[in-house]
C-alpha atoms as a PDB file:
ATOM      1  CA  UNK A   1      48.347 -92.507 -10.136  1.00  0.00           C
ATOM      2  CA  UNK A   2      48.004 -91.368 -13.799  1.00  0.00           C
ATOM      3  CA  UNK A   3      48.941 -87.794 -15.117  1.00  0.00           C
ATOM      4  CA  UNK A   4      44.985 -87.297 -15.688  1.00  0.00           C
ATOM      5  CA  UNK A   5      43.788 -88.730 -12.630  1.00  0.00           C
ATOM      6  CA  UNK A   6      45.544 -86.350 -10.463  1.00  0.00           C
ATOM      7  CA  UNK A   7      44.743 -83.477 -13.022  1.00  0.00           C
ATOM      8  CA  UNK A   8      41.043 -84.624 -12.127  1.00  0.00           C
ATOM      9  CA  UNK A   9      40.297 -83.307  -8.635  1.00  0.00           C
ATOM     10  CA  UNK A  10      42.274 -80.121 -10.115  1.00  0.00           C
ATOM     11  CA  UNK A  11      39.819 -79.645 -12.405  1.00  0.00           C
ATOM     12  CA  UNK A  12      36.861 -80.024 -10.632  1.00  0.00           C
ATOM     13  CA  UNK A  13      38.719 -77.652  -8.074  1.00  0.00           C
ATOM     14  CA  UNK A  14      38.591 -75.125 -10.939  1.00  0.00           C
ATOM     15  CA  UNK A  15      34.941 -75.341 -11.134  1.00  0.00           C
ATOM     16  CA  UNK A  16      34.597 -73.842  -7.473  1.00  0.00           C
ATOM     17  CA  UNK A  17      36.977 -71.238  -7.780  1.00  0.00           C
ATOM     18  CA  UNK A  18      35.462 -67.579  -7.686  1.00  0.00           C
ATOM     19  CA  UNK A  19      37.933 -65.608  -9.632  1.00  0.00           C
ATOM     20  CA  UNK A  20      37.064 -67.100 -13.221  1.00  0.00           C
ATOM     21  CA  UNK A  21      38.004 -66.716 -16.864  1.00  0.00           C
ATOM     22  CA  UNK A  22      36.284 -65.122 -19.535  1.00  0.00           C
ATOM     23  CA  UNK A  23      34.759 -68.060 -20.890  1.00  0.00           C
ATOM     24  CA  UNK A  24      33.463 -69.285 -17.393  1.00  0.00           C
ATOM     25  CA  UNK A  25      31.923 -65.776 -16.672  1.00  0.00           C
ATOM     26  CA  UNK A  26      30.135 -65.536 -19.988  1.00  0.00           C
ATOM     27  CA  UNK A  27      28.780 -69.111 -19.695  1.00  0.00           C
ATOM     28  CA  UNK A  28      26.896 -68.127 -16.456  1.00  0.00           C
ATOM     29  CA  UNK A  29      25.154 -65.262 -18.289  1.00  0.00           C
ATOM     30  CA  UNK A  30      24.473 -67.608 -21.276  1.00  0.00           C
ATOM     31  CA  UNK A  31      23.312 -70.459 -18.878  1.00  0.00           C
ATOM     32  CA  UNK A  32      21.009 -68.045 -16.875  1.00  0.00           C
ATOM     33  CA  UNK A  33      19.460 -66.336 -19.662  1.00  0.00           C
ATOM     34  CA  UNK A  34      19.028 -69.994 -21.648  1.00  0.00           C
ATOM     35  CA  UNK A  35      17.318 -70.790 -18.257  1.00  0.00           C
ATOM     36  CA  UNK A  36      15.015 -67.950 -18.207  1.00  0.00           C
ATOM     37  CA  UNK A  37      13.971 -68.258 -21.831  1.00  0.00           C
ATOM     38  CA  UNK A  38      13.064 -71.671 -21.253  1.00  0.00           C
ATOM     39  CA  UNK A  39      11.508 -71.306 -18.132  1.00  0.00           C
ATOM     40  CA  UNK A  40       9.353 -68.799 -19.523  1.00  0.00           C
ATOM     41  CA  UNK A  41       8.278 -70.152 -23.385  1.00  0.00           C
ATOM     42  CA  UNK A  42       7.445 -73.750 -21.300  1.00  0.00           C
ATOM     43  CA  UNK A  43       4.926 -71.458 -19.039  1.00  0.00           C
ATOM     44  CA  UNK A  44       4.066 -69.717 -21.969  1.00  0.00           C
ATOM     45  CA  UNK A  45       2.844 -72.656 -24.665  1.00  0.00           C
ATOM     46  CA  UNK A  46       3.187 -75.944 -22.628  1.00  0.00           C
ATOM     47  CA  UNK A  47       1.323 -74.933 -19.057  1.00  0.00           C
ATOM     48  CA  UNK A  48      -2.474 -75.191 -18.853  1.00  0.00           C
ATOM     49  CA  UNK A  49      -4.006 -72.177 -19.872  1.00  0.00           C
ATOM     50  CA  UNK A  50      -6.132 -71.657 -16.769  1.00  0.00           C
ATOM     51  CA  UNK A  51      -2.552 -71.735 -14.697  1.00  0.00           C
ATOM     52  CA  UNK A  52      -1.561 -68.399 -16.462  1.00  0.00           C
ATOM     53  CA  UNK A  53      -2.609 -65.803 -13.989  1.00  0.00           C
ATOM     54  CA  UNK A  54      -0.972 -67.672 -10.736  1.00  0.00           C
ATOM     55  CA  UNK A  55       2.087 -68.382 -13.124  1.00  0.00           C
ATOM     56  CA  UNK A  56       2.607 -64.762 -13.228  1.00  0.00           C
ATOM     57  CA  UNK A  57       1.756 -63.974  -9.571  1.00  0.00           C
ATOM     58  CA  UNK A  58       4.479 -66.381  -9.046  1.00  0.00           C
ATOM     59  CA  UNK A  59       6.584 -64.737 -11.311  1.00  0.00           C
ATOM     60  CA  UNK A  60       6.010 -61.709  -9.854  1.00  0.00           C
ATOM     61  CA  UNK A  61       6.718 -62.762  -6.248  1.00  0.00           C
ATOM     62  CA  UNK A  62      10.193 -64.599  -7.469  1.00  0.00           C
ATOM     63  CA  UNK A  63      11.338 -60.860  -8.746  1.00  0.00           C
ATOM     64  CA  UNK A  64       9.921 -59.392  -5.680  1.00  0.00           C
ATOM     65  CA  UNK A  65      11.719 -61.887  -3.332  1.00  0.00           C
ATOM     66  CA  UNK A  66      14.476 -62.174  -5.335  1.00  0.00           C
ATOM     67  CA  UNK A  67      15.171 -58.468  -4.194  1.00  0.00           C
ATOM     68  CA  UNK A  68      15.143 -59.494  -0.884  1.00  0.00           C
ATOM     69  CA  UNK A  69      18.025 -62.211  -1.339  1.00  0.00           C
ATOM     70  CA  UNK A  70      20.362 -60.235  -3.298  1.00  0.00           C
ATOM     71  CA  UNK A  71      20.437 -57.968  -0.204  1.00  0.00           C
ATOM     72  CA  UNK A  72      20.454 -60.766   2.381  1.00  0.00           C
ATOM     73  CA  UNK A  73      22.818 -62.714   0.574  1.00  0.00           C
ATOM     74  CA  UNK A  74      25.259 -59.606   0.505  1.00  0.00           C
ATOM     75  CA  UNK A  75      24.913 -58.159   3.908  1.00  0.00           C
ATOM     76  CA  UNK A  76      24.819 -61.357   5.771  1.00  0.00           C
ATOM     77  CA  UNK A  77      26.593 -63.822   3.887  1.00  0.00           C
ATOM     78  CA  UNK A  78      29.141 -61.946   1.412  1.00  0.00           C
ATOM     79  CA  UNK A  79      30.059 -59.541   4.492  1.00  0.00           C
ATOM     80  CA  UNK A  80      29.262 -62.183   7.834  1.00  0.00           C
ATOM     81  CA  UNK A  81      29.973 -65.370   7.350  1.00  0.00           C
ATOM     82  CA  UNK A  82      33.359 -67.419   6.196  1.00  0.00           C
ATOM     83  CA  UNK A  83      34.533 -68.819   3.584  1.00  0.00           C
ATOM     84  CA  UNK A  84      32.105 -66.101   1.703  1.00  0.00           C
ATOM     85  CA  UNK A  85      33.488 -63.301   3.690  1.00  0.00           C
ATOM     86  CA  UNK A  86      36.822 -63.772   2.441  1.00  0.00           C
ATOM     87  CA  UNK A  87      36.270 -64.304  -1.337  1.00  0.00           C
ATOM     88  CA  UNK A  88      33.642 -61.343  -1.145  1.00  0.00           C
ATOM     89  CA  UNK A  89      36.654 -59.303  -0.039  1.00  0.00           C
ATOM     90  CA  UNK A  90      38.787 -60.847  -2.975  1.00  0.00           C
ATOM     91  CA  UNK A  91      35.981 -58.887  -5.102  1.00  0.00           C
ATOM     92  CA  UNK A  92      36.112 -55.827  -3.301  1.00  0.00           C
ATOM     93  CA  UNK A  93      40.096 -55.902  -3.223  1.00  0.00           C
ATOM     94  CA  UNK A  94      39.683 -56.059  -6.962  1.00  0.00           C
ATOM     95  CA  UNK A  95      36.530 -54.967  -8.725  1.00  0.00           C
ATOM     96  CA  UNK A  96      37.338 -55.712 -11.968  1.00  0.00           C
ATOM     97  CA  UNK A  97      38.875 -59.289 -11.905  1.00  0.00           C
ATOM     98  CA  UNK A  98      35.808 -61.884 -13.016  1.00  0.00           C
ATOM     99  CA  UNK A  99      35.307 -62.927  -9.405  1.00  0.00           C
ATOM    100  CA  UNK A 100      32.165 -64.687  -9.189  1.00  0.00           C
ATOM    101  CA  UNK A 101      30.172 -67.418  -7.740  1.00  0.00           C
ATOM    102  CA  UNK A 102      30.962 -70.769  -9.885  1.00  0.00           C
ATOM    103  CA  UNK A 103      27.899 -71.592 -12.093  1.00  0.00           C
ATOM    104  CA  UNK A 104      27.550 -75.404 -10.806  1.00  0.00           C
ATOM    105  CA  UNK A 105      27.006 -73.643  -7.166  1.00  0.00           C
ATOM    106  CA  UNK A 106      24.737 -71.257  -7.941  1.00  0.00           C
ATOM    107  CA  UNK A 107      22.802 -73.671 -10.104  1.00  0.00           C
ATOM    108  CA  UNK A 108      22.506 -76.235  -7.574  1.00  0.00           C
ATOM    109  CA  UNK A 109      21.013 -73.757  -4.975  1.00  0.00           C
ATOM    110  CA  UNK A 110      18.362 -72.346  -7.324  1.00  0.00           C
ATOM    111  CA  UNK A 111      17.089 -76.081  -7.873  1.00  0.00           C
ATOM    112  CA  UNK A 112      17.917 -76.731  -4.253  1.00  0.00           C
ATOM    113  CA  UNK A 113      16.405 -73.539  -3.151  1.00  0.00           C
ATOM    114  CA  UNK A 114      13.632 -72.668  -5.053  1.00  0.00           C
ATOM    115  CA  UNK A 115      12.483 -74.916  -7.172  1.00  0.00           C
ATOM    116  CA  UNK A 116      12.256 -77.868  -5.582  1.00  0.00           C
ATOM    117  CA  UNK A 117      10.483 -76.860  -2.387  1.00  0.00           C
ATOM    118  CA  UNK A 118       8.410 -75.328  -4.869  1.00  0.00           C
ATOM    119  CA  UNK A 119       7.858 -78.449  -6.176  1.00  0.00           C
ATOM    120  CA  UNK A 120       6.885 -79.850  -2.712  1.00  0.00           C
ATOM    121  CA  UNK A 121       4.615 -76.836  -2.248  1.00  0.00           C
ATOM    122  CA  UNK A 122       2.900 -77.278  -5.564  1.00  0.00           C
ATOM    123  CA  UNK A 123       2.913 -78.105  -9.048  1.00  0.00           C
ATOM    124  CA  UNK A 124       5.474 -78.532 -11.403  1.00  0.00           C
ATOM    125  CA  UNK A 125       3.812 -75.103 -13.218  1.00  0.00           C
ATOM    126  CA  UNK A 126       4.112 -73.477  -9.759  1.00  0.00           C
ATOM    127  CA  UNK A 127       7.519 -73.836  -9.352  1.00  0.00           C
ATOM    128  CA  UNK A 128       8.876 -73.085 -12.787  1.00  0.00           C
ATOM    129  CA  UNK A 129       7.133 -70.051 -12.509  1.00  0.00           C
ATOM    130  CA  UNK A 130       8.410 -68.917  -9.050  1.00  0.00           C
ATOM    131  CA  UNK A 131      11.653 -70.225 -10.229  1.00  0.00           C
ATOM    132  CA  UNK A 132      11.712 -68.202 -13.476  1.00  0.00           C
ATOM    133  CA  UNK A 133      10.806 -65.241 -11.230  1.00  0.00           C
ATOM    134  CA  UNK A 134      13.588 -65.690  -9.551  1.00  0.00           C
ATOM    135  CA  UNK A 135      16.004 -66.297 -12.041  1.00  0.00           C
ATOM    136  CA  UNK A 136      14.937 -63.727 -13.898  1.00  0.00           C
ATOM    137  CA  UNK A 137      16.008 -61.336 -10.535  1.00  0.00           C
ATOM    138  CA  UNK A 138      19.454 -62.970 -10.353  1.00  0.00           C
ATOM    139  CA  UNK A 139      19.780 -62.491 -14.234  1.00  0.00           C
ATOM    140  CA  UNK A 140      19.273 -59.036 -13.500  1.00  0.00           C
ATOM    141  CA  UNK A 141      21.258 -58.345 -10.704  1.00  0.00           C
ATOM    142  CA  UNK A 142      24.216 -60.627 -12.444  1.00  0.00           C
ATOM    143  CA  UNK A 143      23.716 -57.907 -15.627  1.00  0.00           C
ATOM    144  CA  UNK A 144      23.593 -54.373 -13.020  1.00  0.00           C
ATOM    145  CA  UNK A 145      26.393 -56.187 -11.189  1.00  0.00           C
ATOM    146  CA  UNK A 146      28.279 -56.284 -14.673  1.00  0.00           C
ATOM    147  CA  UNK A 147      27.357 -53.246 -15.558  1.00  0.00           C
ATOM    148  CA  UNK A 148      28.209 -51.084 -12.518  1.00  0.00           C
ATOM    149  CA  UNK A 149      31.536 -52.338 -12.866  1.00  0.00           C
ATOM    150  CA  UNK A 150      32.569 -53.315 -16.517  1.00  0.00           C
ATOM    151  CA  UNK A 151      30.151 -50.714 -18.782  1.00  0.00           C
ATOM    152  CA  UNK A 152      29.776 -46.399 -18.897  1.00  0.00           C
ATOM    153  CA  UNK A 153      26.819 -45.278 -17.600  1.00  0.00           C
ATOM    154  CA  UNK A 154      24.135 -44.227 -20.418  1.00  0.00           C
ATOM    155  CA  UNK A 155      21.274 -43.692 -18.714  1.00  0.00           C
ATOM    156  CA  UNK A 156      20.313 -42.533 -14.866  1.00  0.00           C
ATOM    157  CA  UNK A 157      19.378 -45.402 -13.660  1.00  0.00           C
ATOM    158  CA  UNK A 158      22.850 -47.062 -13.959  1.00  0.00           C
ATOM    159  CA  UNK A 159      24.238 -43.900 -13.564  1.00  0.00           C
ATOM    160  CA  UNK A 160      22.410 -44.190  -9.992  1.00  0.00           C
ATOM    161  CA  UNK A 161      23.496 -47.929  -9.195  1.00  0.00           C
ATOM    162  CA  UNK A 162      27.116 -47.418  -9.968  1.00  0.00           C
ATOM    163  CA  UNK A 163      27.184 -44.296  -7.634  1.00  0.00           C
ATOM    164  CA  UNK A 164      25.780 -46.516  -4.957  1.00  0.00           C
ATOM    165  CA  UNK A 165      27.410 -49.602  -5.707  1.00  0.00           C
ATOM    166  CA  UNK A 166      30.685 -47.096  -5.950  1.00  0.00           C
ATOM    167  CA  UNK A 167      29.433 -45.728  -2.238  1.00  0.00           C
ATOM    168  CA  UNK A 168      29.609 -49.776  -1.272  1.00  0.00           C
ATOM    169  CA  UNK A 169      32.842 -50.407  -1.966  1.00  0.00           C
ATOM    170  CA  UNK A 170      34.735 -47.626  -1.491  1.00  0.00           C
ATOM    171  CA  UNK A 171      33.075 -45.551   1.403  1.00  0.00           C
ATOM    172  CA  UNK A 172      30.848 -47.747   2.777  1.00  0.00           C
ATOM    173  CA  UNK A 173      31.472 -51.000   2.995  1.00  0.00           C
ATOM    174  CA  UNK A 174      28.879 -52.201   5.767  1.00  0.00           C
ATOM    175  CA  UNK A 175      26.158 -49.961   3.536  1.00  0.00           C
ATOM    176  CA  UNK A 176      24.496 -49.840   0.233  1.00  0.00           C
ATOM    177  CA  UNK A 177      24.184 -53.596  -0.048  1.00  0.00           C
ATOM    178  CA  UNK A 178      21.503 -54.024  -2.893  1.00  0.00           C
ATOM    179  CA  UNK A 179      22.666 -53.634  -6.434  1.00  0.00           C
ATOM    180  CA  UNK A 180      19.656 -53.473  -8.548  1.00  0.00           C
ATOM    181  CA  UNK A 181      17.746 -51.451  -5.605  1.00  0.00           C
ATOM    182  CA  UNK A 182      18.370 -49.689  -2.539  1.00  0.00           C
ATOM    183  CA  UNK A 183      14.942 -50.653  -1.546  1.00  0.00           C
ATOM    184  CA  UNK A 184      16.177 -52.509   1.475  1.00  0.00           C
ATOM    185  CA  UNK A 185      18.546 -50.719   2.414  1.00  0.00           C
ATOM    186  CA  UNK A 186      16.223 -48.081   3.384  1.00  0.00           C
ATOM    187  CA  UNK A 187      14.117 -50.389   4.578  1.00  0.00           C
ATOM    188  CA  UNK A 188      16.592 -51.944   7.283  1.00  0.00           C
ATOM    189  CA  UNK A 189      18.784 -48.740   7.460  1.00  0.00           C
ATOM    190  CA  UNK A 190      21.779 -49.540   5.570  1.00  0.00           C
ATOM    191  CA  UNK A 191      21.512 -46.930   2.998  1.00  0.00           C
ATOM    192  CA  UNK A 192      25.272 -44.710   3.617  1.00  0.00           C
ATOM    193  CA  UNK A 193      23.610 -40.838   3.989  1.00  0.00           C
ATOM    194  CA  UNK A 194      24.920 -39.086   0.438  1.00  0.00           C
ATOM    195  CA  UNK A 195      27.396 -36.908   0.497  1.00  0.00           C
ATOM    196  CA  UNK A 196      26.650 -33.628  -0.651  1.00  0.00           C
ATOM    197  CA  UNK A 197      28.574 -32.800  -4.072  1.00  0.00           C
ATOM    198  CA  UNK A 198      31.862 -30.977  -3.818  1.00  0.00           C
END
């Protein structure tokens, strides 16, 4: 076997690897936001007109339920079940290393996921925009997920979601799952009770 034919599976070993470089990490943000943008000029000028107030229902209810998954995702999946358990706990052994889930996976489960049972379930205009919706929710949460982590606080909103995602990893780990809302949380009582400032 060749030098480059057993650097091969290496490689594509490297493309499912959480903990990523800085060129890796900022191509997911690039790819997700090129995404979006397209997503959302094809609704825009290339969908039928008369399509425009479901597309943005559907939107609407991609950002909603988007929501929804983040927290699933984290309190069921990053915290319950393996191999995810174990790299989530890479992330919250070290907060600042690029840990992250690998574009190509990620990718494949929106299309998987979302857009092409939405494809099944309607038109091609139905699921971009439920798709967009919920890209635009993980583009979001990928950003407050950066930011609570990576940027100083400016403003009290992500003043707010780093003290709670602070609360999540550090003093209550089976708590404060959502990232860009507690919404859930409260709603399926998993919000940690604030301590009262010293």
């Amino acid at each position: 076997m060749s030098g480059s034919e057993r650097s091969l599976p290496r490689r594509m070993a490297l493309l499912f690897t959480l903990k990523q470089g800085k060129t890796a990490y900022l191509v997911d943000f690039v790819l997700y936001t090129c995404a979006t943008a397209v997503l959302m000029l094809l609704l825009l000028f290339v969908s039928p007109r008369d399509q425009w107030l479901q597309s943005c229902a559907l939107v609407a209810v991609g950002l909603v339920a988007w929501t929804a998954i983040e927290y699933l995702l984290h309190r069921f999946i990053l915290h319950g079940v393996e191999p995810f358990r174990s790299w989530h706990a890479a992330h919250h052994r070290r907060p600042q290393a690029l840990i992250f889930t690998p574009t190509i996976l990620s990718a494949s489960l929106f299309v998987a996921l979302v857009f092409l049972p939405a494809l099944l379930w309607g038109s091609v205009w139905q699921a971009c925009a439920l798709t967009l919706g919920v890209l635009a929710g993980y583009l979001g949460y990928a950003v407050t997920h950066h930011a609570t982590h990576h940027w100083r606080a400016r403003n009290a909103w992500l003043r707010e979601r780093k003290r709670w995602h602070a609360r999540h990893h550090h003093e209550a780990a089976s708590a404060c799952y959502g990232v860009t809302s507690g919404f859930w949380d409260h709603v399926f009582a998993s919000a940690a009770p604030a301590r009262p400032p010293p």
